[in-house]
Protein backbone atom coordinates (compact mmCIF):
# COMPACT_ATOMS: atom_id res chain seq x y z
CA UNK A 1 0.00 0.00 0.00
CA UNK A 2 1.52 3.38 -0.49
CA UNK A 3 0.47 6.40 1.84
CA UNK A 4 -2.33 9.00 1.11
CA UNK A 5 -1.42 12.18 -0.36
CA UNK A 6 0.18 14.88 2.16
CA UNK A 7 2.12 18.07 1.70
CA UNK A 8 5.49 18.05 2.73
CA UNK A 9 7.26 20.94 4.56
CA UNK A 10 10.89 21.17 5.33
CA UNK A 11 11.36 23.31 8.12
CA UNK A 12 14.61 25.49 8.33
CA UNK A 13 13.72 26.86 11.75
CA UNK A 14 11.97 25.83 14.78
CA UNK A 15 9.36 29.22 14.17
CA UNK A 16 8.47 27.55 10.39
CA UNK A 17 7.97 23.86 12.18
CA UNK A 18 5.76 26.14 14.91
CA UNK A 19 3.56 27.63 12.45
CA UNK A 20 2.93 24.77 10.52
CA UNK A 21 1.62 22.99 13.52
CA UNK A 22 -0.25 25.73 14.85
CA UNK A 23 -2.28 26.08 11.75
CA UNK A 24 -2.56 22.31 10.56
CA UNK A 25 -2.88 21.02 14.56
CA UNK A 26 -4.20 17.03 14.65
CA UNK A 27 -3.21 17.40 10.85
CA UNK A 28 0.15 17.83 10.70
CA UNK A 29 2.83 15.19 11.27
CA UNK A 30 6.67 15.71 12.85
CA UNK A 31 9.06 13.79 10.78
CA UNK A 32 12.35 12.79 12.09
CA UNK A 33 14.15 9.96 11.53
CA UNK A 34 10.93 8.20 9.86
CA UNK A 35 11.30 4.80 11.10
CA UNK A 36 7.93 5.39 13.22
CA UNK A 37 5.93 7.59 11.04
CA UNK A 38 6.93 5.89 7.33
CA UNK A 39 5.70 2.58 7.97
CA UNK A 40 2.32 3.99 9.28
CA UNK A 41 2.32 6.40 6.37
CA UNK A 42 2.73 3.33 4.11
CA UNK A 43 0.18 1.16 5.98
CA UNK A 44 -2.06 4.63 6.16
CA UNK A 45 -2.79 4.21 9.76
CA UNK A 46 -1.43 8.06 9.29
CA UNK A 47 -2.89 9.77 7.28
CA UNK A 48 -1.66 13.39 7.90
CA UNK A 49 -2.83 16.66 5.71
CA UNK A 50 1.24 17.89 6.40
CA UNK A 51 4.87 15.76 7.09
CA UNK A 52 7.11 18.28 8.94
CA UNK A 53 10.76 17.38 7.95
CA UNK A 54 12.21 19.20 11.47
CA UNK A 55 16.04 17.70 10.67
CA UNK A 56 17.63 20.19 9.00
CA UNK A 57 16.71 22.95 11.88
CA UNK A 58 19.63 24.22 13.57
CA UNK A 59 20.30 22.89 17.07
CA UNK A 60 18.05 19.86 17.13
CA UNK A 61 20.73 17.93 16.42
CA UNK A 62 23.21 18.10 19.59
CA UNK A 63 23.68 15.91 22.82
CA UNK A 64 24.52 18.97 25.20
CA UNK A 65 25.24 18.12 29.14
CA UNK A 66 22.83 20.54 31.01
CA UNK A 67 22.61 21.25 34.58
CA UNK A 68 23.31 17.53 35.98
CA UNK A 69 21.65 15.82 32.73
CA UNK A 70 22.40 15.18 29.37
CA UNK A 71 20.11 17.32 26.92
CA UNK A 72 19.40 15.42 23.40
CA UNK A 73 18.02 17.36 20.33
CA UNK A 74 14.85 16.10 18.37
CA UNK A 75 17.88 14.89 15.61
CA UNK A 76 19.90 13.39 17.37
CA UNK A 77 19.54 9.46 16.21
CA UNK A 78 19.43 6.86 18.22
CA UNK A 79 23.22 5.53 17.31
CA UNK A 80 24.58 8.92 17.76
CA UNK A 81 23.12 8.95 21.19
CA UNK A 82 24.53 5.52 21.34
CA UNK A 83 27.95 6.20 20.37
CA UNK A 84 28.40 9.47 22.68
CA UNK A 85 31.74 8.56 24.42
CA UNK A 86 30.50 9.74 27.62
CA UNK A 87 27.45 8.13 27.76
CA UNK A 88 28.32 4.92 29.78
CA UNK A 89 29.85 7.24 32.23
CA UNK A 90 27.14 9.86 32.51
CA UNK A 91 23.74 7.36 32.33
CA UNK A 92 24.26 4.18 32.61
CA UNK A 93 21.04 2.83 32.15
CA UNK A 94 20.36 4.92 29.01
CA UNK A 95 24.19 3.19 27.62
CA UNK A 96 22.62 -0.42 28.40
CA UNK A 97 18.97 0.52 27.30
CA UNK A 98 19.57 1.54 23.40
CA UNK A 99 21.35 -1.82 21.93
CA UNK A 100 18.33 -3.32 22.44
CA UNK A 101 16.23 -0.81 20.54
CA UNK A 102 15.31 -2.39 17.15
CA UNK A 103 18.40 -2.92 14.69
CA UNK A 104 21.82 -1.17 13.71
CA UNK A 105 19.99 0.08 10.67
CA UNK A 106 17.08 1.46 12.33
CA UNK A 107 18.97 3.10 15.00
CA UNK A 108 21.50 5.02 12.29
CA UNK A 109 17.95 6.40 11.07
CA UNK A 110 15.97 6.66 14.17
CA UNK A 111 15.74 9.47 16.58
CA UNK A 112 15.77 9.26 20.62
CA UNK A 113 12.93 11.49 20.19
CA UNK A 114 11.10 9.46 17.84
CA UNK A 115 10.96 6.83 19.89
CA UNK A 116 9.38 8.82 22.78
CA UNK A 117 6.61 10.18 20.51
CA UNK A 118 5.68 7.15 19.25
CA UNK A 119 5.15 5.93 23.08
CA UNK A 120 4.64 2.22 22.02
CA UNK A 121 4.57 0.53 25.45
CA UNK A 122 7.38 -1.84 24.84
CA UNK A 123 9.94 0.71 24.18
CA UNK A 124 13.03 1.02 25.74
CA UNK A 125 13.95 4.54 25.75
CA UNK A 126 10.56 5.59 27.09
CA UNK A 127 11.20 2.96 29.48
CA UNK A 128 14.40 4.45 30.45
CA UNK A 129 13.12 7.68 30.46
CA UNK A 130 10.47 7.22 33.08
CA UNK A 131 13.15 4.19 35.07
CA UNK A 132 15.53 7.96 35.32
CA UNK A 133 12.79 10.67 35.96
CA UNK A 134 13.74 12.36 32.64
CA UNK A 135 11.90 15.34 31.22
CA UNK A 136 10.51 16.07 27.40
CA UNK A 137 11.07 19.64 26.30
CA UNK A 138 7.85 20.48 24.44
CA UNK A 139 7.56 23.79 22.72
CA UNK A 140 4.84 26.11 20.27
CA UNK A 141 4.16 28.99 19.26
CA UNK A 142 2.25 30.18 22.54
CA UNK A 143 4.73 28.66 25.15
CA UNK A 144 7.57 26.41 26.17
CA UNK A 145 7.51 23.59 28.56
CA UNK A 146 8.84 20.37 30.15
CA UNK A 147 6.83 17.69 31.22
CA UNK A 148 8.23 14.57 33.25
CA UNK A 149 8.30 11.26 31.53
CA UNK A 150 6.19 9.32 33.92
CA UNK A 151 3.27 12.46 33.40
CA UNK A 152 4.10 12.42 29.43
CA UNK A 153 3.19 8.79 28.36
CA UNK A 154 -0.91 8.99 28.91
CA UNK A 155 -1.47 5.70 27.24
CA UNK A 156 -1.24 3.09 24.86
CA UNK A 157 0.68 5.13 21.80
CA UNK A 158 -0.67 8.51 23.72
CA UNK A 159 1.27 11.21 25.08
CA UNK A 160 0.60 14.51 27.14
CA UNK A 161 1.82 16.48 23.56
CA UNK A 162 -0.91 19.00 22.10
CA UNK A 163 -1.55 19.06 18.45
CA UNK A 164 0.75 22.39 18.13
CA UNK A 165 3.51 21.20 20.29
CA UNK A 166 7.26 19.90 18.96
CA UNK A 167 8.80 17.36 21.36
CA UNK A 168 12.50 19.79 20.85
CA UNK A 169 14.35 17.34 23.35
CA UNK A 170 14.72 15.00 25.84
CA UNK A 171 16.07 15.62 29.35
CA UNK A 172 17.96 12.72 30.82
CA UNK A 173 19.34 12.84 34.03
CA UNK A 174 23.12 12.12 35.27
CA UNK A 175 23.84 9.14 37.35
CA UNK A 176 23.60 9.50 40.67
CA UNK A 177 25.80 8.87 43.34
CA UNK A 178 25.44 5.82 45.03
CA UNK A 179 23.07 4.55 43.12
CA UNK A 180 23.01 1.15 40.82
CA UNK A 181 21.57 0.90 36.90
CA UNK A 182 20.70 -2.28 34.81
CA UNK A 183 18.43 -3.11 32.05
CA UNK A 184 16.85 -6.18 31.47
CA UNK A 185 14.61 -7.02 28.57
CA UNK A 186 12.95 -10.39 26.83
CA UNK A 187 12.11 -10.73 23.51
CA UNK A 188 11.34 -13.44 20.63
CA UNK A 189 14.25 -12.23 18.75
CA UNK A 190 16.78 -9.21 19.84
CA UNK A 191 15.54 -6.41 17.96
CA UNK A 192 12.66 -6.86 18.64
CA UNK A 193 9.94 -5.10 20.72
CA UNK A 194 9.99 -6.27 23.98
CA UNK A 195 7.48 -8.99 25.73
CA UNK A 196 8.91 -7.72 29.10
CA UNK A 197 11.61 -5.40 29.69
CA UNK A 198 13.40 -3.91 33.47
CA UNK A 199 14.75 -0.89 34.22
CA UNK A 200 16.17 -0.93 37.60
CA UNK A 201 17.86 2.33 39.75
CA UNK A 202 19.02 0.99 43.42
CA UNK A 203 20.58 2.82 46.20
CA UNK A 204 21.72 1.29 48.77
CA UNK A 205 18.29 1.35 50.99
CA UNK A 206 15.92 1.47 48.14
CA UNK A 207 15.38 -0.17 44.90
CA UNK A 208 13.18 1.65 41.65
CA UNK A 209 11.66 -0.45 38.61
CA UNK A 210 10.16 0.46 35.95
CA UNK A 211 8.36 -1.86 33.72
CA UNK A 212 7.62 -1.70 30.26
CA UNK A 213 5.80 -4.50 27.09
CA UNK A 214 2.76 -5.72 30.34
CA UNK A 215 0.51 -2.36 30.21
CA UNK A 216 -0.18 0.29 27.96
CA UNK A 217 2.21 2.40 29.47
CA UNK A 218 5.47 2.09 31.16
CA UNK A 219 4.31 1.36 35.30
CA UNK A 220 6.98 2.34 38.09
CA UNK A 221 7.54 0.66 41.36
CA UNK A 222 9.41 2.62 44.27
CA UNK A 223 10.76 2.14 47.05
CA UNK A 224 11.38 -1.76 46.65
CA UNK A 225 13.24 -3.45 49.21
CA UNK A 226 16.95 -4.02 47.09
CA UNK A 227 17.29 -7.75 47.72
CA UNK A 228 16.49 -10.79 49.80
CA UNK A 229 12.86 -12.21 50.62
CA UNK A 230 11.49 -9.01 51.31
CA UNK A 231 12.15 -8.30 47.38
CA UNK A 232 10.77 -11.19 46.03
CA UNK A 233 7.40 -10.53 47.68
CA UNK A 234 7.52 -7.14 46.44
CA UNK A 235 8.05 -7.97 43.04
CA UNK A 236 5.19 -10.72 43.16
CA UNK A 237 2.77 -8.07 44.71
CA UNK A 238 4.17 -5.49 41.63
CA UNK A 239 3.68 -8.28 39.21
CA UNK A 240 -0.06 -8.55 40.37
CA UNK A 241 -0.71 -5.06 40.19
CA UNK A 242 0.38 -4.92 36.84
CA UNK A 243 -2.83 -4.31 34.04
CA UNK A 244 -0.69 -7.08 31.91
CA UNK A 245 -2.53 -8.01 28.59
CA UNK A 246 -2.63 -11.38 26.42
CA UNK A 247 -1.90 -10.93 23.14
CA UNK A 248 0.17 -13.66 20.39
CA UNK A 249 3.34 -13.41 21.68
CA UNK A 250 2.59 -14.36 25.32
CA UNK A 251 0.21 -14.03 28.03
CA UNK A 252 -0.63 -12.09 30.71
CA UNK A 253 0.38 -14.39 33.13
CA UNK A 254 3.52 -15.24 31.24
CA UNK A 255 4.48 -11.34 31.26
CA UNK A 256 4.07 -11.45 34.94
CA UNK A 257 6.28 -14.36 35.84
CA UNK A 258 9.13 -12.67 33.62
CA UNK A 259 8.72 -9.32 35.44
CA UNK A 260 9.37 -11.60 38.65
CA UNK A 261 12.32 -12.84 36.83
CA UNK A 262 13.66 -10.33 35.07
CA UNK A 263 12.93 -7.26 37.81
CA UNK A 264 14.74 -9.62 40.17
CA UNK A 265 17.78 -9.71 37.91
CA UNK A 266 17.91 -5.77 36.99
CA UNK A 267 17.54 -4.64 40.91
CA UNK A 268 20.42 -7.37 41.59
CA UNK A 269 22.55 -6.21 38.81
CA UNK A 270 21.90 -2.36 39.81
CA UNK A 271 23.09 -3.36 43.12
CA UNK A 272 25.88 -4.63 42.56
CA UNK A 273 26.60 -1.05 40.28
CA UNK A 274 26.64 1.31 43.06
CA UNK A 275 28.87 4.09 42.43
């Protein structure tokens, strides 16, 4: 199938991408790296009026360190993100987090940013996101703002974004002190979006997980106890909480013996990560 006619505007500055999405609103679509938006353009579960090209505006494009966090552009792609040399050092989580998101092909294309507008609930840098207590910088024509990550993905494929808003950049936040990261994930193939995946962030009193591929939404646990008994009847309580769906490539119940499992294994790995 190819994709319903649209107009396509190439935006030179974030004021053009502003006023396109002012006027056009639930009509317009951001385009970025693509590998989101093409595939529903080609399947015409999008069928926008207007594709905003925003990669050629200057500035979306850089991985700046900002006031304890690392600040990344709507362009920056996913393997430039990636291959940041002081990204293991400065987030962890986010360093272990992005091999496992899709392919080296999709990630040269890809955008961090892309991925957190698309909001699919087995994502990993949403995941990661909301595991860290990032930010997304949204901004329009009538005002600038930054929402947290845990407030910004609503729902299944949903997001706190207005129609005239541009997600401009993601906020993630410097390790910590003291504290542990790992990322844990299952999948049918690697590559893949995940049936289950862990994000774990441990101090040495406290453990946080976030949980992403059993709702519609990533879910966050906090203030876990970080290891013995006590955490394994935390995680089976989390696990129960959990709205976890059936679908082909596992079961609810399925999902919520591998967030035992896997949770388990990302607040024990964390732990043993304190810096």
């Amino acid at each position: 199938m190819k994709p319903a006619r649209f107009d396509y505007v190439r935006a030179e500055t974030l004021g053009e991408a502003h006023e396109v999405l002012a006027t056009e609103r639930d009509e317009a679509s951001v385009i970025a790296g693509g590998q989101s938006l093409m595939p529903m353009l080609s399947t015409r579960l999008a069928r926008p009026k207007v594709v905003v090209d925003i990669m050629r505006i200057p500035g979306l494009g850089a991985i700046a360190k900002e006031n304890n966090a690392i600040r990344v552009g709507a362009a920056v792609r996913q393997a430039e993100l990636l291959a940041w040399p002081e990204l293991a050092s400065a987030q962890p989580l986010m360093a272990q987090a992005l091999p496992w998101v899709g392919h080296a092909q999709t990630r040269s294309r890809g955008t961090v940013c892309g991925s957190v507008a698309h909001a699919d609930p087995s994502a990993e840098i949403p995941l990661a996101l909301v595991a860290l207590g990032g930010e997304i910088v949204l901004s329009s024509s009538r005002r600038y703002r930054r929402v947290g990550a845990a407030e910004f993905f609503t729902g299944l494929m949903s997001t706190a974004r207005a129609d005239d808003e541009l997600i401009e950049a993601v906020i993630v936040p410097w390790q910590r002190p003291l504290h542990g990261y790992a990322f844990r994930e299952f999948g049918r193939r690697h590559g893949d979006f995940a049936i289950v995946a862990c994000a774990a962030v441990v101090s040495k009193s406290t453990a946080r997980l976030a949980i992403g591929g059993v709702a519609d939404r990533p879910t966050v646990f906090d203030d876990l106890p970080p290891y013995g008994r006590p955490l394994d009847k935390a995680l089976d309580a989390a696990a129960r909480q959990l709205d976890a769906r059936d679908d082909l490539h596992a079961s609810a119940e399925y999902r919520r013996a591998l967030v035992r499992r896997l949770g388990r294994a990302a607040i024990v790995e964390a732990r043993r990560c304190l810096v």
